[in-house]
PDB file of N, CA and C in Angstrom:
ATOM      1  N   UNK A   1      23.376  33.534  21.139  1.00  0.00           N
ATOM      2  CA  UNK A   1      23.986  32.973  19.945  1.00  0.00           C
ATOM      3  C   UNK A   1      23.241  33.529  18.733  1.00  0.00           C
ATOM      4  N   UNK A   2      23.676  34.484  17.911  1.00  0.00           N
ATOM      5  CA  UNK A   2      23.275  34.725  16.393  1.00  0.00           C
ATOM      6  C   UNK A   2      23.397  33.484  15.510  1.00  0.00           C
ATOM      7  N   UNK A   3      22.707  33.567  14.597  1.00  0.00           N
ATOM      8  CA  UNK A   3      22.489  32.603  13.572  1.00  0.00           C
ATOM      9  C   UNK A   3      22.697  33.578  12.175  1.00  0.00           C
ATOM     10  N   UNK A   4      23.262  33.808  11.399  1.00  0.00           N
ATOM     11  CA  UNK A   4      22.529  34.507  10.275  1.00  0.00           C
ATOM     12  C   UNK A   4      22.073  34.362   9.657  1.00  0.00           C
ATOM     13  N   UNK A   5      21.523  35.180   8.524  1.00  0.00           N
ATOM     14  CA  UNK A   5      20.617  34.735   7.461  1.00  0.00           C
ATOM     15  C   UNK A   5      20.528  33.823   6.991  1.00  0.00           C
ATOM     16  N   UNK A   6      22.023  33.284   6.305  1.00  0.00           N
ATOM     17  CA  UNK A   6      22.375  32.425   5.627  1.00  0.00           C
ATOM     18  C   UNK A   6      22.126  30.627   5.754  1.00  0.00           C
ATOM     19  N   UNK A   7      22.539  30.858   7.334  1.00  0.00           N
ATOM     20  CA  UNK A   7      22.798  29.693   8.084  1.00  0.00           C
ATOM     21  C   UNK A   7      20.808  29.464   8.639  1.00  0.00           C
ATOM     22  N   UNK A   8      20.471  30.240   8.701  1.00  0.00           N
ATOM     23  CA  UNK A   8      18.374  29.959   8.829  1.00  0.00           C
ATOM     24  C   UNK A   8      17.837  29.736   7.628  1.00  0.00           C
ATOM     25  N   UNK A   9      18.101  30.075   6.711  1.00  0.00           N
ATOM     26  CA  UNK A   9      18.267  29.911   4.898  1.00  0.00           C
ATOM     27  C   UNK A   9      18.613  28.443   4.746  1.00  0.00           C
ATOM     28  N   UNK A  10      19.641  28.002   5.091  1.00  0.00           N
ATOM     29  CA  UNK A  10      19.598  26.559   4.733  1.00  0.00           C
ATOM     30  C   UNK A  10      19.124  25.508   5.674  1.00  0.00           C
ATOM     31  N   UNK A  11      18.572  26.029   7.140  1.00  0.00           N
ATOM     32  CA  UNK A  11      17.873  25.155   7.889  1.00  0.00           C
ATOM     33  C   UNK A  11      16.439  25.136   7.262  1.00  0.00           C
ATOM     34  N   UNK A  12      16.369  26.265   6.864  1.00  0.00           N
ATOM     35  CA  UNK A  12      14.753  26.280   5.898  1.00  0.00           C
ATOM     36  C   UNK A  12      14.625  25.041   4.898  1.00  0.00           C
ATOM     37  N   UNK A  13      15.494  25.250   3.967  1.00  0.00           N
ATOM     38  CA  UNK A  13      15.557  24.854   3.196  1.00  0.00           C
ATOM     39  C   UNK A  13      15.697  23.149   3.301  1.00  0.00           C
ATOM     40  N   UNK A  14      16.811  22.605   3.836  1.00  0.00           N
ATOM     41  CA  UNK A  14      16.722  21.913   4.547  1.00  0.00           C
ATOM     42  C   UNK A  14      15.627  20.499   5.173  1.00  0.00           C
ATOM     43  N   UNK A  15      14.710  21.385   5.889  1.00  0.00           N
ATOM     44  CA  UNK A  15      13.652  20.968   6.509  1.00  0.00           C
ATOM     45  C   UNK A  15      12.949  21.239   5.376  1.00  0.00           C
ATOM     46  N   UNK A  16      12.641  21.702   4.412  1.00  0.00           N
ATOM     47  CA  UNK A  16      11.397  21.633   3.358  1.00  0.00           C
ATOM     48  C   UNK A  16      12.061  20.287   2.513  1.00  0.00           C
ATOM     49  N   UNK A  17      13.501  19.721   2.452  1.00  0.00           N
ATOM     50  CA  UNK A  17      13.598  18.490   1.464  1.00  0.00           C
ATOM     51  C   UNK A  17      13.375  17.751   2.214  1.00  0.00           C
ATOM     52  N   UNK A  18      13.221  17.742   3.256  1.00  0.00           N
ATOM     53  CA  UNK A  18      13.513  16.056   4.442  1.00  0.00           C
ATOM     54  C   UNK A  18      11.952  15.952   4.112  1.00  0.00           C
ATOM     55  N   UNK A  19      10.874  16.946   4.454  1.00  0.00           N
ATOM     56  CA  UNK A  19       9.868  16.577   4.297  1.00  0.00           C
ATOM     57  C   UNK A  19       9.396  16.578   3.152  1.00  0.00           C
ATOM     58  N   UNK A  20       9.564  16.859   2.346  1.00  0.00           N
ATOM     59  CA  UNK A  20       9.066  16.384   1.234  1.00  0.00           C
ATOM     60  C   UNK A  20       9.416  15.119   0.055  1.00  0.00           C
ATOM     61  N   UNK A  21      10.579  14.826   0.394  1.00  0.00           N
ATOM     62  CA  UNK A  21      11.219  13.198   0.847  1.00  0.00           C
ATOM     63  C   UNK A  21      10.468  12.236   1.231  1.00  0.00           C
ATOM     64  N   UNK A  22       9.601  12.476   2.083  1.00  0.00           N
ATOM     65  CA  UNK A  22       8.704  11.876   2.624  1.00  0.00           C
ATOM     66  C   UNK A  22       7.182  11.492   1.808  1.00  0.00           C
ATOM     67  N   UNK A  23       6.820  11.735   0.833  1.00  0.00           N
ATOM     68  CA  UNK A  23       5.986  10.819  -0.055  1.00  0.00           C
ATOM     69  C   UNK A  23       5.399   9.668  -0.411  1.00  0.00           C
ATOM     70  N   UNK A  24       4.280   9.559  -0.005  1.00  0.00           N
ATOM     71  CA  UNK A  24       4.181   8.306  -0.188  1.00  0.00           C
ATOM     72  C   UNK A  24       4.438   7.810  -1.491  1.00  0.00           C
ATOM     73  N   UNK A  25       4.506   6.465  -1.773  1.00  0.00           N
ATOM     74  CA  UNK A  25       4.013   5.734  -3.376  1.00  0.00           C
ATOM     75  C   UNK A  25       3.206   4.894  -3.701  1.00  0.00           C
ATOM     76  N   UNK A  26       3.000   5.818  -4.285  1.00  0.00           N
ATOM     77  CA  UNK A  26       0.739   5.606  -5.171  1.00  0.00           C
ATOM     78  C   UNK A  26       1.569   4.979  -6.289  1.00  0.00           C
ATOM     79  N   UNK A  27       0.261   3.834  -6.423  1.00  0.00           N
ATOM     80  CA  UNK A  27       0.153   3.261  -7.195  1.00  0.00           C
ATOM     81  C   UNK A  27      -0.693   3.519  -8.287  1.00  0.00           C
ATOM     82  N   UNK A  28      -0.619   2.990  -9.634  1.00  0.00           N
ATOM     83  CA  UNK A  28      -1.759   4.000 -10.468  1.00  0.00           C
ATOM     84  C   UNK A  28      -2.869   2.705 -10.211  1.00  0.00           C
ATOM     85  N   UNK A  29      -3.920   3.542 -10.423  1.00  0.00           N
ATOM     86  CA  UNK A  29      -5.195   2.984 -10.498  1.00  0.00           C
ATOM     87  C   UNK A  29      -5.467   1.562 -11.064  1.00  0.00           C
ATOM     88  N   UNK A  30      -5.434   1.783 -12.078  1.00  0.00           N
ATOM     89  CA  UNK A  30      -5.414   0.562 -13.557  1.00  0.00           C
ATOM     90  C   UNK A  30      -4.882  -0.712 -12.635  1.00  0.00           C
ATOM     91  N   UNK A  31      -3.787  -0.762 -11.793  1.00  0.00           N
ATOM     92  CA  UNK A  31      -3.014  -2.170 -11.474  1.00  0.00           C
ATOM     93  C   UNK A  31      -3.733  -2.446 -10.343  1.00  0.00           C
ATOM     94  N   UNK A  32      -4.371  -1.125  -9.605  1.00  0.00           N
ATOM     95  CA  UNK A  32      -5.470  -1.804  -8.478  1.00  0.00           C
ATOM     96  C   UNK A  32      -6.325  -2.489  -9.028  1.00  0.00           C
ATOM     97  N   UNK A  33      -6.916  -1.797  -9.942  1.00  0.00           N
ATOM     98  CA  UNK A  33      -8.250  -2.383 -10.590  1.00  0.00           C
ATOM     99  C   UNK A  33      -8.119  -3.485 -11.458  1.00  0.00           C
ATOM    100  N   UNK A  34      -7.042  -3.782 -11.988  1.00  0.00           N
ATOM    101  CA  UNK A  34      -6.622  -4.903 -12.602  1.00  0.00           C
ATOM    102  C   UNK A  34      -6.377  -6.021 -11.547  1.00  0.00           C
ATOM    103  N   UNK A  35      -5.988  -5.990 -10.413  1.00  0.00           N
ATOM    104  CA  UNK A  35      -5.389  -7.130  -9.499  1.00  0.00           C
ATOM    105  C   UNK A  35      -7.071  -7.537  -9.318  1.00  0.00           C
ATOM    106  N   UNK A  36      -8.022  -6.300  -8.664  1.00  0.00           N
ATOM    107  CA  UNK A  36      -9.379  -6.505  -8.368  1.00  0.00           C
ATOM    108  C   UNK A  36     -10.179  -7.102  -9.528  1.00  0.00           C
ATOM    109  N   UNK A  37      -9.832  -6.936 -10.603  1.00  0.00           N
ATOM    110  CA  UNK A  37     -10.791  -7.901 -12.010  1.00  0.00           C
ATOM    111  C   UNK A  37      -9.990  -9.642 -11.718  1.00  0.00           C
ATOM    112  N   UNK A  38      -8.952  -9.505 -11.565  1.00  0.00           N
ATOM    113  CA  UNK A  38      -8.613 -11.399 -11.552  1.00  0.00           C
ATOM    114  C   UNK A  38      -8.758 -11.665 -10.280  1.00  0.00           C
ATOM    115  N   UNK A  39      -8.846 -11.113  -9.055  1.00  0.00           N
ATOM    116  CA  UNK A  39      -9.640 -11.607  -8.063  1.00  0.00           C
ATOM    117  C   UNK A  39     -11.153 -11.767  -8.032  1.00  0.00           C
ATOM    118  N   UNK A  40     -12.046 -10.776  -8.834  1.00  0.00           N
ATOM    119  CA  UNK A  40     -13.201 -11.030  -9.411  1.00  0.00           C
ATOM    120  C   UNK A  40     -13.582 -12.228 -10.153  1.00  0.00           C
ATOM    121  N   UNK A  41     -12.531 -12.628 -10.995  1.00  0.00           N
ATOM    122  CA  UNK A  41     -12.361 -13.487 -12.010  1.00  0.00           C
ATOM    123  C   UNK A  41     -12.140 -15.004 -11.519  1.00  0.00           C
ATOM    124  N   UNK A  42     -11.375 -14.840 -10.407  1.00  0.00           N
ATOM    125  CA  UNK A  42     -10.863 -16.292  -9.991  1.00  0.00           C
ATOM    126  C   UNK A  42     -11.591 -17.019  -8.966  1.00  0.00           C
ATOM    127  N   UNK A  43     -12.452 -18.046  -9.048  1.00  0.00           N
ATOM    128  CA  UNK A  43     -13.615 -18.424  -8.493  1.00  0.00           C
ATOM    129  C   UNK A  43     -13.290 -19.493  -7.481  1.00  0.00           C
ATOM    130  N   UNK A  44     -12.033 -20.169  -7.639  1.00  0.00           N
ATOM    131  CA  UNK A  44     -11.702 -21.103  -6.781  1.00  0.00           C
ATOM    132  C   UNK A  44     -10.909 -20.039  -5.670  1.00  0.00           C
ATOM    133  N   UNK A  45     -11.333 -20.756  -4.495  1.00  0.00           N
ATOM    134  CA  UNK A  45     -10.431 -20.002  -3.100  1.00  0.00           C
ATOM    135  C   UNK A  45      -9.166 -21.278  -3.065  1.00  0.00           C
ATOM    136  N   UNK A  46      -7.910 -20.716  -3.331  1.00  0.00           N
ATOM    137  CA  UNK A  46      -6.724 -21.711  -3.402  1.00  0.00           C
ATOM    138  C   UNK A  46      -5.849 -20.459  -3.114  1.00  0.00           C
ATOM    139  N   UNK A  47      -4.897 -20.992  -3.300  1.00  0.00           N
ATOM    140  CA  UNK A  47      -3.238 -20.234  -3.022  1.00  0.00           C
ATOM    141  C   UNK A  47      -3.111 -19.004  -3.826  1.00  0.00           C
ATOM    142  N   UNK A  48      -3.975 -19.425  -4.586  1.00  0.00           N
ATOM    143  CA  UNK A  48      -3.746 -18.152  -5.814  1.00  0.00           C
ATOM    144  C   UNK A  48      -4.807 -17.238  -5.581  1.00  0.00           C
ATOM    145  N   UNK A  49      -5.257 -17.126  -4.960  1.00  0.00           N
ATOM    146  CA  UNK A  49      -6.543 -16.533  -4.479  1.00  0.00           C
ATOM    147  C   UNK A  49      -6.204 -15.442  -3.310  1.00  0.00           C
ATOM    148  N   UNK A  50      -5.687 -16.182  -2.654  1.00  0.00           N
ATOM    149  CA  UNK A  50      -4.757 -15.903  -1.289  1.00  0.00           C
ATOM    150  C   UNK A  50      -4.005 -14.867  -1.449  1.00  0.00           C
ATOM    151  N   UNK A  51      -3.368 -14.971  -2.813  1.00  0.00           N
ATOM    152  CA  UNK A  51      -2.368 -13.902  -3.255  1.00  0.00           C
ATOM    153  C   UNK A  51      -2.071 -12.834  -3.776  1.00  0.00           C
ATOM    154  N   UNK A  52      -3.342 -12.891  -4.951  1.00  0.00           N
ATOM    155  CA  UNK A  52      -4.380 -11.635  -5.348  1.00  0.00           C
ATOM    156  C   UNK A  52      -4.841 -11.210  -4.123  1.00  0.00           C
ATOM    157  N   UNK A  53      -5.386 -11.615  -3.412  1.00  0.00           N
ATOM    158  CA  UNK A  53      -6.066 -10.900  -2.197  1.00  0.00           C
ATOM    159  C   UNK A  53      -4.906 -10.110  -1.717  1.00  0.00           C
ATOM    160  N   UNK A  54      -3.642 -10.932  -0.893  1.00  0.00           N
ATOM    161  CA  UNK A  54      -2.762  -9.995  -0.182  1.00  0.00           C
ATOM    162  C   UNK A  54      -1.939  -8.651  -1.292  1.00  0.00           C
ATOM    163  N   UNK A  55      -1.980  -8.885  -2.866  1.00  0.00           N
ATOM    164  CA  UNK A  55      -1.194  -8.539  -3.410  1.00  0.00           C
ATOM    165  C   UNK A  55      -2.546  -7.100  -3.279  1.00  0.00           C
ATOM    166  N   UNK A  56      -3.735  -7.153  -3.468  1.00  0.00           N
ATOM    167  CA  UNK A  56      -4.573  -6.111  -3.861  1.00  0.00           C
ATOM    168  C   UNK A  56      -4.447  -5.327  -2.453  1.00  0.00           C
ATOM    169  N   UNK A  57      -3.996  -6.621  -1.041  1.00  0.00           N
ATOM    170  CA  UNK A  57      -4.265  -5.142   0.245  1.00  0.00           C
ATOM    171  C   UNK A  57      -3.189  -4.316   0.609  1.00  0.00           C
ATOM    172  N   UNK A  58      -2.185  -4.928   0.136  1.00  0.00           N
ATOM    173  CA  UNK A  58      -0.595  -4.042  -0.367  1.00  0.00           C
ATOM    174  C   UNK A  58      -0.738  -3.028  -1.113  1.00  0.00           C
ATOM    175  N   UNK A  59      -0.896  -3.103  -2.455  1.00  0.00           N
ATOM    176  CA  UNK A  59      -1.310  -1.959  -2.973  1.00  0.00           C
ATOM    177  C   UNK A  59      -2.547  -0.785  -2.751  1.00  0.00           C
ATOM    178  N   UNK A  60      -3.553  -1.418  -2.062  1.00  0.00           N
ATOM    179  CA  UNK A  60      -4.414  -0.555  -1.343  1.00  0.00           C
ATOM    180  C   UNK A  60      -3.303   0.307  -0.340  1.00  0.00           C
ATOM    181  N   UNK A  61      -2.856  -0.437   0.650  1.00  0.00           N
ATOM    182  CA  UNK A  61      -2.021   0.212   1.848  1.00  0.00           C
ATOM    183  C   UNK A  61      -1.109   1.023   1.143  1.00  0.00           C
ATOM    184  N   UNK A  62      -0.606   0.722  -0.141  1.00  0.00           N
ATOM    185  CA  UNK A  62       0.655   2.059  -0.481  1.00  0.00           C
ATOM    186  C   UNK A  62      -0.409   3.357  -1.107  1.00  0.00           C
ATOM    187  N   UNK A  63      -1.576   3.557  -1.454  1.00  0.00           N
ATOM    188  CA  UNK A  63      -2.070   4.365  -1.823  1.00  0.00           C
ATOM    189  C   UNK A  63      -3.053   4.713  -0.924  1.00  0.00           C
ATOM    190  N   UNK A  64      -3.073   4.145   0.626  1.00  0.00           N
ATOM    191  CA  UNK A  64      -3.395   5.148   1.392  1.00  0.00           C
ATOM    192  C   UNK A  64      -4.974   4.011   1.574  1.00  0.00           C
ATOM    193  N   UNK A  65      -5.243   3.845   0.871  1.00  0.00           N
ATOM    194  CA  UNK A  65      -6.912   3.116   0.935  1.00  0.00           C
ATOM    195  C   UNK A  65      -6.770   1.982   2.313  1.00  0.00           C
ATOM    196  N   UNK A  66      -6.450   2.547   3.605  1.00  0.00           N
ATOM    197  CA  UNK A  66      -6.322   1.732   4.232  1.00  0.00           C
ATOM    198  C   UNK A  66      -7.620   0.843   4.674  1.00  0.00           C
ATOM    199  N   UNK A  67      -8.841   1.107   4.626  1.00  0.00           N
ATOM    200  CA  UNK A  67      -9.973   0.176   4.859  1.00  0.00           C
ATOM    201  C   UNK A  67     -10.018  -0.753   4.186  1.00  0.00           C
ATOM    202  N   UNK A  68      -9.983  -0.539   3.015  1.00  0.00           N
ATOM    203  CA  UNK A  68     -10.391  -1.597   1.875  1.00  0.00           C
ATOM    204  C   UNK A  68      -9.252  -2.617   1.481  1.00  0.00           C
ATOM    205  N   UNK A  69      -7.608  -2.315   2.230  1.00  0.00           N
ATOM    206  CA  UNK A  69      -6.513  -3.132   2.260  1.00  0.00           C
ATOM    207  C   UNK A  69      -6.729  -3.883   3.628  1.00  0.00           C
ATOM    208  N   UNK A  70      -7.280  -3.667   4.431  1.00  0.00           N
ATOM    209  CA  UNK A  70      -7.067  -4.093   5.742  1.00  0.00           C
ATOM    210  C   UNK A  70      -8.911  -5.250   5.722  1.00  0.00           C
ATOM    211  N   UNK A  71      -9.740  -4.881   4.685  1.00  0.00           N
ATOM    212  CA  UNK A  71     -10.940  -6.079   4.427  1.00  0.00           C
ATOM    213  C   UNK A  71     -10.247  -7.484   3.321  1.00  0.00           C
ATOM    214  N   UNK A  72      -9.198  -6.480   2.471  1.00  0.00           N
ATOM    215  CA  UNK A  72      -8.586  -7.873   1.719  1.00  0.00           C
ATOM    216  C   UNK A  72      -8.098  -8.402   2.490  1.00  0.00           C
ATOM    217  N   UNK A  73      -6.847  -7.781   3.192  1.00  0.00           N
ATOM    218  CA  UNK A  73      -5.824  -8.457   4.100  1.00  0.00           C
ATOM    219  C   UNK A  73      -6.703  -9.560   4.958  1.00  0.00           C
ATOM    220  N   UNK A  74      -7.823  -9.336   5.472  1.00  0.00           N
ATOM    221  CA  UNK A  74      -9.105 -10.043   6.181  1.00  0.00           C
ATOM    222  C   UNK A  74      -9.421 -11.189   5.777  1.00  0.00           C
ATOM    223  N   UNK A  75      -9.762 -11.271   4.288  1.00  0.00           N
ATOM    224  CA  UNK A  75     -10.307 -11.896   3.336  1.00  0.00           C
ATOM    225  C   UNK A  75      -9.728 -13.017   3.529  1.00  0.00           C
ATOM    226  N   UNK A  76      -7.742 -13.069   2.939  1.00  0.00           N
ATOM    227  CA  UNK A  76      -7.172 -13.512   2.773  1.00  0.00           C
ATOM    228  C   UNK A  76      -6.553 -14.656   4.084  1.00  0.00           C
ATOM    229  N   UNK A  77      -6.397 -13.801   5.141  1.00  0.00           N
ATOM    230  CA  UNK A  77      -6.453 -14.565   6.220  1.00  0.00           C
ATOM    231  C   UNK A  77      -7.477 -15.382   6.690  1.00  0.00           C
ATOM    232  N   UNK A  78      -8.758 -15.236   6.228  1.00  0.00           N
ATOM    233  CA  UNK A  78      -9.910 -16.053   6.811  1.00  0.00           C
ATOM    234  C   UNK A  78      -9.920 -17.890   5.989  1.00  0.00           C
ATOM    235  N   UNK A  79      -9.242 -17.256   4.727  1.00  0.00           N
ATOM    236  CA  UNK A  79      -8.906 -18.282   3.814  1.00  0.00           C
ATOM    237  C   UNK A  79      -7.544 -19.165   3.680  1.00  0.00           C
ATOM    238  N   UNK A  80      -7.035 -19.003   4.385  1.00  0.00           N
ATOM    239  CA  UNK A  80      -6.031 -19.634   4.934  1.00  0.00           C
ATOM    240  C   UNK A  80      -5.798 -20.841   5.657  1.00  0.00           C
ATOM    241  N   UNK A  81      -7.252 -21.450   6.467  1.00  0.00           N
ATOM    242  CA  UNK A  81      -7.077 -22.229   6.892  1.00  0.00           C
ATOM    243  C   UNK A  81      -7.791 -23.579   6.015  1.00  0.00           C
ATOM    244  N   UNK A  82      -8.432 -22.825   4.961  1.00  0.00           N
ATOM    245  CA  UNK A  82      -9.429 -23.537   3.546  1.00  0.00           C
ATOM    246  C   UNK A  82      -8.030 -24.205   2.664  1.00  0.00           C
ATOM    247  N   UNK A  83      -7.068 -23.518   2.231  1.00  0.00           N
ATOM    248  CA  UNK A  83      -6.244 -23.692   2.066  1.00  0.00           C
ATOM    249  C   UNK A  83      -5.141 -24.723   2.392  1.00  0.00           C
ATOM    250  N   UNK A  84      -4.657 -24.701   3.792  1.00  0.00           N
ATOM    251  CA  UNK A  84      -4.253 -25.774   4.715  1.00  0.00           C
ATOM    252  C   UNK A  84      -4.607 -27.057   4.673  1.00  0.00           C
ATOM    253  N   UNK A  85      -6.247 -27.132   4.794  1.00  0.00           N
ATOM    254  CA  UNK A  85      -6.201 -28.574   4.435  1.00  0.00           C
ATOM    255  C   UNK A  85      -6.712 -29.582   3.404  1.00  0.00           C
ATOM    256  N   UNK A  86      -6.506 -28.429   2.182  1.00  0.00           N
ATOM    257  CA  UNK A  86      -6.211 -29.086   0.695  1.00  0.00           C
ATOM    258  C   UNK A  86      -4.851 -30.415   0.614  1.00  0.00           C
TER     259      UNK A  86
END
């Protein structure tokens, strides 16, 4: 079976948009570091605490920082049961 030029030309092509389609989405810096100053900031462990935490290991996880999303994500779950029986 021949293929021609044309028709390997747009399988090229092709396969270079599918993957590059594929991108992650970064978050800019500033809103990490901003979620991380009012979790710095917020001294009571409550619901709201809970939420900054999960909201900071989300945005860690979309920009790839998977350690440091997966110690909030930690954080947040350990505090959960502090929470409960408020």
């Amino acid at each position: 079976m021949k293929i021609n030029f044309k028709t390997s030309l747009l399988i090229i092509f092709i396969g270079i948009c599918l993957g590059h389609s594929q991108d992650s989405l970064l978050v800019a810096s500033k809103k990490i570091d901003s979620i991380k100053q009012r979790i710095d900031n917020h001294k009571e462990f409550n619901e709201e605490h809970v939420r900054l935490l999960n909201e900071y290991a989300r945005q860690c996880f979309y920009n790839k920082d998977f350690k440091t999303g997966l110690i909030a994500a930690r954080d947040a779950r350990d505090l959960l049961p502090l929470n409960r029986t408020i």
